[in-house]
N, C-alpha and C. Protein backbone atom coordinates (compact mmCIF):
# COMPACT_ATOMS: atom_id res chain seq x y z
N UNK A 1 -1.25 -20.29 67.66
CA UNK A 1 -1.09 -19.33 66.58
C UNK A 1 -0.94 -20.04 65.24
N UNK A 2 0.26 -21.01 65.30
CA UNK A 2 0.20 -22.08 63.81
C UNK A 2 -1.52 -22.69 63.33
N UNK A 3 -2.39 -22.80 64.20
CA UNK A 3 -3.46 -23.57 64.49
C UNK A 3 -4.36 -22.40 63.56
N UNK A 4 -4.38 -21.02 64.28
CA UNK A 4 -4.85 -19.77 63.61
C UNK A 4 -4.59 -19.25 61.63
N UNK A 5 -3.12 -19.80 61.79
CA UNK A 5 -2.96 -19.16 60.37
C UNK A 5 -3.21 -20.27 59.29
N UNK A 6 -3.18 -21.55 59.78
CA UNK A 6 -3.14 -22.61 59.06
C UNK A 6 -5.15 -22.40 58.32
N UNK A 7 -5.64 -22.16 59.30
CA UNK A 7 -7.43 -22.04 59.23
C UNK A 7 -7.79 -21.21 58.84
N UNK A 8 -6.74 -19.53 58.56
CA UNK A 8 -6.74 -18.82 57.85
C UNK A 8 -7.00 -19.12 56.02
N UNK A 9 -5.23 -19.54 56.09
CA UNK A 9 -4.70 -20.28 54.87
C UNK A 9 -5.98 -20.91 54.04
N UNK A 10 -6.54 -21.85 54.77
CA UNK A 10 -7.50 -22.76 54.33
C UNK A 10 -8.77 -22.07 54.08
N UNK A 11 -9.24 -20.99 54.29
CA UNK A 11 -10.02 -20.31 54.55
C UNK A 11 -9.95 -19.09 53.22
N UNK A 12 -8.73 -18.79 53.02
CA UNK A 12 -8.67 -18.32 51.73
C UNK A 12 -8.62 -18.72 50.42
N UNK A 13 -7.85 -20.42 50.51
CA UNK A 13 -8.27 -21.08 49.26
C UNK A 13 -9.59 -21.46 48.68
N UNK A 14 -10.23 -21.45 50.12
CA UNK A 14 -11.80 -21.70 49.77
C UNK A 14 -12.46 -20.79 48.84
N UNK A 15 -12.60 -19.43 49.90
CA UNK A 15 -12.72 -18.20 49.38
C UNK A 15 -12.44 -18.06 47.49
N UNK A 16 -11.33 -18.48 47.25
CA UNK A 16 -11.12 -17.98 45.96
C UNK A 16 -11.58 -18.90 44.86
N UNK A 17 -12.31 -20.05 45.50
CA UNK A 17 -12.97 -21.05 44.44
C UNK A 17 -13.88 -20.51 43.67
N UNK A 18 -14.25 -20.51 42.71
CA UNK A 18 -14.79 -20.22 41.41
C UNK A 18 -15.49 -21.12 40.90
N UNK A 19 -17.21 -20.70 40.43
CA UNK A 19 -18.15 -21.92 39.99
C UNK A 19 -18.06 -21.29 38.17
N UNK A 20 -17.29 -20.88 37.97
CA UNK A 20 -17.33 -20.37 36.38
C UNK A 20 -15.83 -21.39 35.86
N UNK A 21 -16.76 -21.88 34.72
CA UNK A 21 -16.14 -23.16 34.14
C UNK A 21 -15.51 -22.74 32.58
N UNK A 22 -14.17 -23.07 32.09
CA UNK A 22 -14.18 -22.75 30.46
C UNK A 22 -14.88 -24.14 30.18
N UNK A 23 -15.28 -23.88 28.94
CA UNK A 23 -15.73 -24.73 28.04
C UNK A 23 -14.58 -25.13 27.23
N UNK A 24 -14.57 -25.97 26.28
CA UNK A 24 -13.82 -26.30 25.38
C UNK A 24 -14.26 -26.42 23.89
N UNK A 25 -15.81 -26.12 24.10
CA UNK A 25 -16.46 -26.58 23.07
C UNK A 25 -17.20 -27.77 23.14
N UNK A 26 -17.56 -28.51 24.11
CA UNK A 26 -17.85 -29.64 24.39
C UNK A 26 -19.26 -29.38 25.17
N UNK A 27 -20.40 -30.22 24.55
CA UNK A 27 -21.83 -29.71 25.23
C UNK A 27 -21.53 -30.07 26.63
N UNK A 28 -22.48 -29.34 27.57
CA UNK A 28 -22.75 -29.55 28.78
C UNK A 28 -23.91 -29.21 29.38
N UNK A 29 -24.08 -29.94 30.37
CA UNK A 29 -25.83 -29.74 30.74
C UNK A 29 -25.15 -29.42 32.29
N UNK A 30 -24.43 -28.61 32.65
CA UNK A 30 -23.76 -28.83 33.97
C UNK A 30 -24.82 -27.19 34.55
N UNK A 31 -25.32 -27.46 35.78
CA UNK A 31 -25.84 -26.06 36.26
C UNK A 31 -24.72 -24.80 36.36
N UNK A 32 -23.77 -25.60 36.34
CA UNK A 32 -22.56 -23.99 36.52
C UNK A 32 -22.69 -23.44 35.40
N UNK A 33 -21.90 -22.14 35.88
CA UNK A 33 -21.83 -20.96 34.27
C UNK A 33 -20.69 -21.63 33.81
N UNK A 34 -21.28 -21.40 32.58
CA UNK A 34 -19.91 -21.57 31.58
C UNK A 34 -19.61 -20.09 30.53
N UNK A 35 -18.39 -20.70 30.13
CA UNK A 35 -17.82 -18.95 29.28
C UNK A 35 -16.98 -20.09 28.54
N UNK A 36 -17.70 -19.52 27.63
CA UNK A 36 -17.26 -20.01 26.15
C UNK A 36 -15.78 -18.80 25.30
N UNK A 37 -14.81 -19.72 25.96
CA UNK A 37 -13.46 -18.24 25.65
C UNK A 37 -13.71 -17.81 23.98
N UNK A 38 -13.57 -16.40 23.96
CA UNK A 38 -13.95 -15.91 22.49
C UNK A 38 -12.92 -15.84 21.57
N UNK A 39 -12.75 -15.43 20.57
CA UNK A 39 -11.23 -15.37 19.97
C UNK A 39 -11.08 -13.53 20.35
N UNK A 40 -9.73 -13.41 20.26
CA UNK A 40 -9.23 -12.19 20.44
C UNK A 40 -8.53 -11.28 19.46
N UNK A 41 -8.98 -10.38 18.82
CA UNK A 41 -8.10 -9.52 17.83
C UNK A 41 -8.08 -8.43 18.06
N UNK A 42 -6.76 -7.96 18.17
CA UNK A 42 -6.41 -6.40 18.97
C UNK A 42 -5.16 -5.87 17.71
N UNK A 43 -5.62 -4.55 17.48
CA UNK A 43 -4.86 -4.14 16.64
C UNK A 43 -4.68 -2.42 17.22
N UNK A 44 -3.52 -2.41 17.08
CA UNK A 44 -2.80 -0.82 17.88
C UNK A 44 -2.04 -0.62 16.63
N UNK A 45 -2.45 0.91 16.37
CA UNK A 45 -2.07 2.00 15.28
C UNK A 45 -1.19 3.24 15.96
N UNK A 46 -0.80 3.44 15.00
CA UNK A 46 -0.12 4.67 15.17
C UNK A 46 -0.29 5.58 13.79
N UNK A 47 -0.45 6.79 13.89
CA UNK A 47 -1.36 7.51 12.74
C UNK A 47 -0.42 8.48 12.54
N UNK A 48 0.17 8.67 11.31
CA UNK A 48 1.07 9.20 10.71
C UNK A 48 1.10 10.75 10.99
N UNK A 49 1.86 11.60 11.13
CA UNK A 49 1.86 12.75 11.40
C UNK A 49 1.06 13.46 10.65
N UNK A 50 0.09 14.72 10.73
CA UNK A 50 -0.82 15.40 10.14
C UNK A 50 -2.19 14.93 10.08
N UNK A 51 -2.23 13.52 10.67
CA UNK A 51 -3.94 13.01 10.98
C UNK A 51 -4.54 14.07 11.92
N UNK A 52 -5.50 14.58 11.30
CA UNK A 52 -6.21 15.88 12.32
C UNK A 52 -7.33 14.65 13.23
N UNK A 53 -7.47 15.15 14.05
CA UNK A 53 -8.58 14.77 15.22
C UNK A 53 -9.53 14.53 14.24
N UNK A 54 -10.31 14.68 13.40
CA UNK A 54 -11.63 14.51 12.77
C UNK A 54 -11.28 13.56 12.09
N UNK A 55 -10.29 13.45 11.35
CA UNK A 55 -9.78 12.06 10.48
C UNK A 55 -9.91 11.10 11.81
N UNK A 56 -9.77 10.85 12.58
CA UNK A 56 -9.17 10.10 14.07
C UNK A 56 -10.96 9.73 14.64
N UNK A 57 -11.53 10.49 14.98
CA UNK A 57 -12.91 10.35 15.20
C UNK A 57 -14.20 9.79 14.52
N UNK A 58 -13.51 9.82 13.09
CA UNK A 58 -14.28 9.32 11.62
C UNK A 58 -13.33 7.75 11.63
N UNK A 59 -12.54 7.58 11.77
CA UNK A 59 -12.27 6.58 11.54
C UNK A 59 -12.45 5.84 12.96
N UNK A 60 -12.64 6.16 13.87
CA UNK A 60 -13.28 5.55 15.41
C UNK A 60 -14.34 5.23 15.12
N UNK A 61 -15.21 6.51 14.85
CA UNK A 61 -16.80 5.76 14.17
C UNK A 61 -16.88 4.81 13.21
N UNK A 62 -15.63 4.64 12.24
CA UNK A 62 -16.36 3.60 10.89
C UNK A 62 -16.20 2.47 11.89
N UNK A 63 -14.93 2.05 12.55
CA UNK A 63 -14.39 0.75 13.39
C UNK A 63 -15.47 0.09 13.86
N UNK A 64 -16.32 0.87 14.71
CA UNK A 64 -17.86 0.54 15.05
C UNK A 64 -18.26 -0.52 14.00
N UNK A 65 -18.10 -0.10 13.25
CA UNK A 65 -18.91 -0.83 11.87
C UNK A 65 -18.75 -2.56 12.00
N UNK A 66 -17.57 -2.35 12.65
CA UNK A 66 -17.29 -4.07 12.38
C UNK A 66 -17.98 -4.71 13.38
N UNK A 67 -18.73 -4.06 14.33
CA UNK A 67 -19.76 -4.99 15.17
C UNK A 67 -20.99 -5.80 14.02
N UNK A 68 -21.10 -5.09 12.86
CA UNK A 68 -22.26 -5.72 12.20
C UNK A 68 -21.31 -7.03 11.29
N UNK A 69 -20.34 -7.24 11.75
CA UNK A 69 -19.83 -8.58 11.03
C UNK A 69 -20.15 -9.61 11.42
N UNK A 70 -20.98 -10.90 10.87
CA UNK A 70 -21.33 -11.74 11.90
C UNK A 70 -20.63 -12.74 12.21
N UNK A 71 -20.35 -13.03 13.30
CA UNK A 71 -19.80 -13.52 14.46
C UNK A 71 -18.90 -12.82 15.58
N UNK A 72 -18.96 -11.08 15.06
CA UNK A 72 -18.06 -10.48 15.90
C UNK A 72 -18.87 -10.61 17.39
N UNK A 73 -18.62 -10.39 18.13
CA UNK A 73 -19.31 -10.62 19.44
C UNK A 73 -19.16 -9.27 20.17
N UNK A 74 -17.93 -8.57 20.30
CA UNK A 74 -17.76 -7.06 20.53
C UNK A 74 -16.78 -6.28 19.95
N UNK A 75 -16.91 -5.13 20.66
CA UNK A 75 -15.76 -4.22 19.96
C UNK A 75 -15.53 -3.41 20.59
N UNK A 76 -14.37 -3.34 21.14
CA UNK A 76 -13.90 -1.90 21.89
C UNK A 76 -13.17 -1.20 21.62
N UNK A 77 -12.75 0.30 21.59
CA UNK A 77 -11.66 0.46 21.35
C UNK A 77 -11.31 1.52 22.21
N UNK A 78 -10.07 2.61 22.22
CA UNK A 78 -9.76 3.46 23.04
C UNK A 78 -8.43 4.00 22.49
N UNK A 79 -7.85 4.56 23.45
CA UNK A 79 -6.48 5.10 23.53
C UNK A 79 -5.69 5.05 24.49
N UNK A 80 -4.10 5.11 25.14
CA UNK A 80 -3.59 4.66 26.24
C UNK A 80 -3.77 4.74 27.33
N UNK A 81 -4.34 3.79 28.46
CA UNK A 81 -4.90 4.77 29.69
C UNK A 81 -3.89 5.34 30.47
N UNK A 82 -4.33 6.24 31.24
CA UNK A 82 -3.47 6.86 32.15
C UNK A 82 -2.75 6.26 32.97
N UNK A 83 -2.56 5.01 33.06
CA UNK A 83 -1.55 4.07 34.35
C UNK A 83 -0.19 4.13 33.91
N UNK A 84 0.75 4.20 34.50
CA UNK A 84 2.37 4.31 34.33
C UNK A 84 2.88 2.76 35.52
N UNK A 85 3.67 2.27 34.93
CA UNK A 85 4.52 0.80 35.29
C UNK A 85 5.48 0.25 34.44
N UNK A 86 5.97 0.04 34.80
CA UNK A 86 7.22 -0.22 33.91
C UNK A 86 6.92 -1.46 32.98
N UNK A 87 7.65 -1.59 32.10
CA UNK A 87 6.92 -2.44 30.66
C UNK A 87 5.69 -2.22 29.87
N UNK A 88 5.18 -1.13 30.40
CA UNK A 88 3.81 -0.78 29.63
C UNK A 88 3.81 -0.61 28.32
N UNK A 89 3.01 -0.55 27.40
CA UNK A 89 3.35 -0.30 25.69
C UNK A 89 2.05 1.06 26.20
N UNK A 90 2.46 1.96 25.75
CA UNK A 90 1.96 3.43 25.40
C UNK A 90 2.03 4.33 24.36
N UNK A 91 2.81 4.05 23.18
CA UNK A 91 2.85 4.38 22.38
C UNK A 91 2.01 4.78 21.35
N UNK A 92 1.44 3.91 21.07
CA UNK A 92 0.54 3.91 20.17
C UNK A 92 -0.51 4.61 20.32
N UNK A 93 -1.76 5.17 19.69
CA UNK A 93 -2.18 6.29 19.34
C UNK A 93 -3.76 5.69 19.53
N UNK A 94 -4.32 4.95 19.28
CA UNK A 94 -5.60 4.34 18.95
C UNK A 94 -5.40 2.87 18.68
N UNK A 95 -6.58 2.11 19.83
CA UNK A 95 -6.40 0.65 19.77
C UNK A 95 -8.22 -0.15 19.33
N UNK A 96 -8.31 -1.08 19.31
CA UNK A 96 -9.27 -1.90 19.11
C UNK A 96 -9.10 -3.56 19.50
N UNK A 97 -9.91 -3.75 20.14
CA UNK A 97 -10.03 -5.12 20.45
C UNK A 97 -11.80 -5.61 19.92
N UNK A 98 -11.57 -6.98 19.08
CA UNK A 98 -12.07 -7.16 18.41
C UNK A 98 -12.90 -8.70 18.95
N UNK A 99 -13.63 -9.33 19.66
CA UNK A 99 -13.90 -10.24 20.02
C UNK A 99 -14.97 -11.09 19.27
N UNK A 100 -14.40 -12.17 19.11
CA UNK A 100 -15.24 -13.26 17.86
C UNK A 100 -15.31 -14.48 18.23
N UNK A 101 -16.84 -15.07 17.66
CA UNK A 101 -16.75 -16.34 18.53
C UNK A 101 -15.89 -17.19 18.05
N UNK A 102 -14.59 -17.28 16.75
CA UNK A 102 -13.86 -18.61 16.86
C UNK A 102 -12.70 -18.20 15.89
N UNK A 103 -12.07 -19.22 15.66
CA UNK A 103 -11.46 -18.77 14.46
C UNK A 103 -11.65 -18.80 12.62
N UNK A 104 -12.55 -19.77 12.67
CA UNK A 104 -13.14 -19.30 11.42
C UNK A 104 -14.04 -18.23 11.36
N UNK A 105 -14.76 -17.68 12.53
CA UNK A 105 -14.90 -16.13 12.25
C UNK A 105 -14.03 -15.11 11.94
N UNK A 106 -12.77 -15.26 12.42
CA UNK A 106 -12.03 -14.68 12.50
C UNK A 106 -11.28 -14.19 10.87
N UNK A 107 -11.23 -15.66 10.51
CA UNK A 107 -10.83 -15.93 8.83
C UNK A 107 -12.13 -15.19 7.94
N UNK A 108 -13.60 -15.36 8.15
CA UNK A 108 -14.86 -14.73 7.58
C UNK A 108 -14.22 -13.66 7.71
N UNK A 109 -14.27 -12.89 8.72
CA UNK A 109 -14.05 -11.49 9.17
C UNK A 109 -12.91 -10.28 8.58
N UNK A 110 -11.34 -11.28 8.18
CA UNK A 110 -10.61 -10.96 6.99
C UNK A 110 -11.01 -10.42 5.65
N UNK A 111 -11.81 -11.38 5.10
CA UNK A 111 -12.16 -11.20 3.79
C UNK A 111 -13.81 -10.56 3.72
N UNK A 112 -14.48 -10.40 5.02
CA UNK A 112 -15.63 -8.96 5.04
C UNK A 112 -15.54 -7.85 4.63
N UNK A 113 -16.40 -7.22 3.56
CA UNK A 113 -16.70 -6.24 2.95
C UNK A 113 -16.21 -4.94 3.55
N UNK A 114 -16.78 -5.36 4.89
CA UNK A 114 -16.98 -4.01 5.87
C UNK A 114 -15.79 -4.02 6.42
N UNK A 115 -14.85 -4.54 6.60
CA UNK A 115 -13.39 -4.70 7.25
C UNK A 115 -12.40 -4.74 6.18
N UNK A 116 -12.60 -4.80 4.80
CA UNK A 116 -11.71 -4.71 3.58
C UNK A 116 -12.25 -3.20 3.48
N UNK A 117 -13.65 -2.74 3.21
CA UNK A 117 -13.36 -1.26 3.18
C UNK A 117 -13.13 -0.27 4.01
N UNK A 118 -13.05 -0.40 5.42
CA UNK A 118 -12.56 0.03 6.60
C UNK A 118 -10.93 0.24 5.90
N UNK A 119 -10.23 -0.70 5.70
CA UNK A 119 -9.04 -0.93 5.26
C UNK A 119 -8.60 -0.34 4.23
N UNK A 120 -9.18 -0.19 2.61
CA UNK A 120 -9.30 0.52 1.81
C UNK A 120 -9.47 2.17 2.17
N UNK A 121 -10.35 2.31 2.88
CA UNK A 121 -10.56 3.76 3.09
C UNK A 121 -9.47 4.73 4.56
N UNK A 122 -8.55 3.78 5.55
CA UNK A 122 -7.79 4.42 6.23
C UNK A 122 -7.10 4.00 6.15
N UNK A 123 -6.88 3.15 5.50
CA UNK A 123 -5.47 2.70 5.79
C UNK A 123 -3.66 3.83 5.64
N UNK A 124 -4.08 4.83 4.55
CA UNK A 124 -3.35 5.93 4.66
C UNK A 124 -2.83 6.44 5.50
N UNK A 125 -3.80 6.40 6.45
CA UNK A 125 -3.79 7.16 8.26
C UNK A 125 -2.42 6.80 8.78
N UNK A 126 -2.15 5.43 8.60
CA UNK A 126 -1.19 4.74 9.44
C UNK A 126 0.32 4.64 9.27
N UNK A 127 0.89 5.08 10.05
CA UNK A 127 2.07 4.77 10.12
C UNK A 127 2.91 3.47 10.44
N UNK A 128 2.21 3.04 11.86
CA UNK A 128 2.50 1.79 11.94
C UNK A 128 1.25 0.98 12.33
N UNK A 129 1.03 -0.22 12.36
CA UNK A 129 -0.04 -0.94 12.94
C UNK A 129 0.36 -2.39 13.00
N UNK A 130 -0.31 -2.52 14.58
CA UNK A 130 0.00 -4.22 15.08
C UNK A 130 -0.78 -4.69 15.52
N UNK A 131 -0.84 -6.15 15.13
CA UNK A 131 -1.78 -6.86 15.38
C UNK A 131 -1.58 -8.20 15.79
N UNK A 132 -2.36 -8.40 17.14
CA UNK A 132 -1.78 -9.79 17.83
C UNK A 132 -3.42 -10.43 17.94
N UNK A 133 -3.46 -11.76 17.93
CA UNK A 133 -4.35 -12.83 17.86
C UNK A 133 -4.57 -13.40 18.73
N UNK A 134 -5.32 -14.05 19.79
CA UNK A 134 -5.54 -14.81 21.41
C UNK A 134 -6.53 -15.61 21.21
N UNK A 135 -6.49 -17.15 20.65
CA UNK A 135 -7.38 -18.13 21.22
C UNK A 135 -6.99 -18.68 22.23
């Protein structure tokens, strides 16, 4: 039976090996995939009392906008999902995650037209807003 679980054991570390490599930034001619980690910008709002749904939907659509910034890579955004667990953050009202290839995109992307007038034009909306950073 020790003989059984041990070949198990071994059998699952295998299993969970992975041919997907980070990069560091460093060329490679290696046949594996690589994933070049992106930078991360996530910003969660909370929209001041009396934001009607159409203010909320207009400003979902401009957010879009910041995919045409270049180096953004994507853009998602949403609202809290339905999962309940303890420590969850749910609060907040409307989120965005913002993915860029580095951090001087990130710095470009600050001082962009299209993300200063995004800013200019809702910023009213908000009551509170947070914003955390992930290289």
């Amino acid at each position: 039976m020790t003989k059984v679980c041990f070949a198990l054991l071994i059998l699952a570390f295998t299993a969970c090996h992975s041919d997907i490599k980070i990069k560091t930034g460093e060329n490679t001619d290696s046949p594996e995939l690589s994933v070049e980690p992106p930078f991360i910008h996530t910003v969660y709002f909370w929209f001041k009392e009396g934001v009607t749904d159409a203010q909320i939907r207009d400003f979902a659509r401009a957010s879009m906008g910041l995919r045409e910034i270049q180096g953004v890579l994507k853009v998602y955004d949403g609202t809290p999902a339905a999962t309940d667990r303890p420590n969850l953050e749910k609060s907040y009202d409307y989120a965005l995650v913002v993915l860029m290839k580095d951090l001087a995109t990130h710095d470009a992307y600050q001082q962009d037209s299209i993300h200063l007038n995004l800013l200019a034009t809702y910023s009213s909306m908000f009551e509170r807003v947070l914003v955390t950073d992930i290289d």
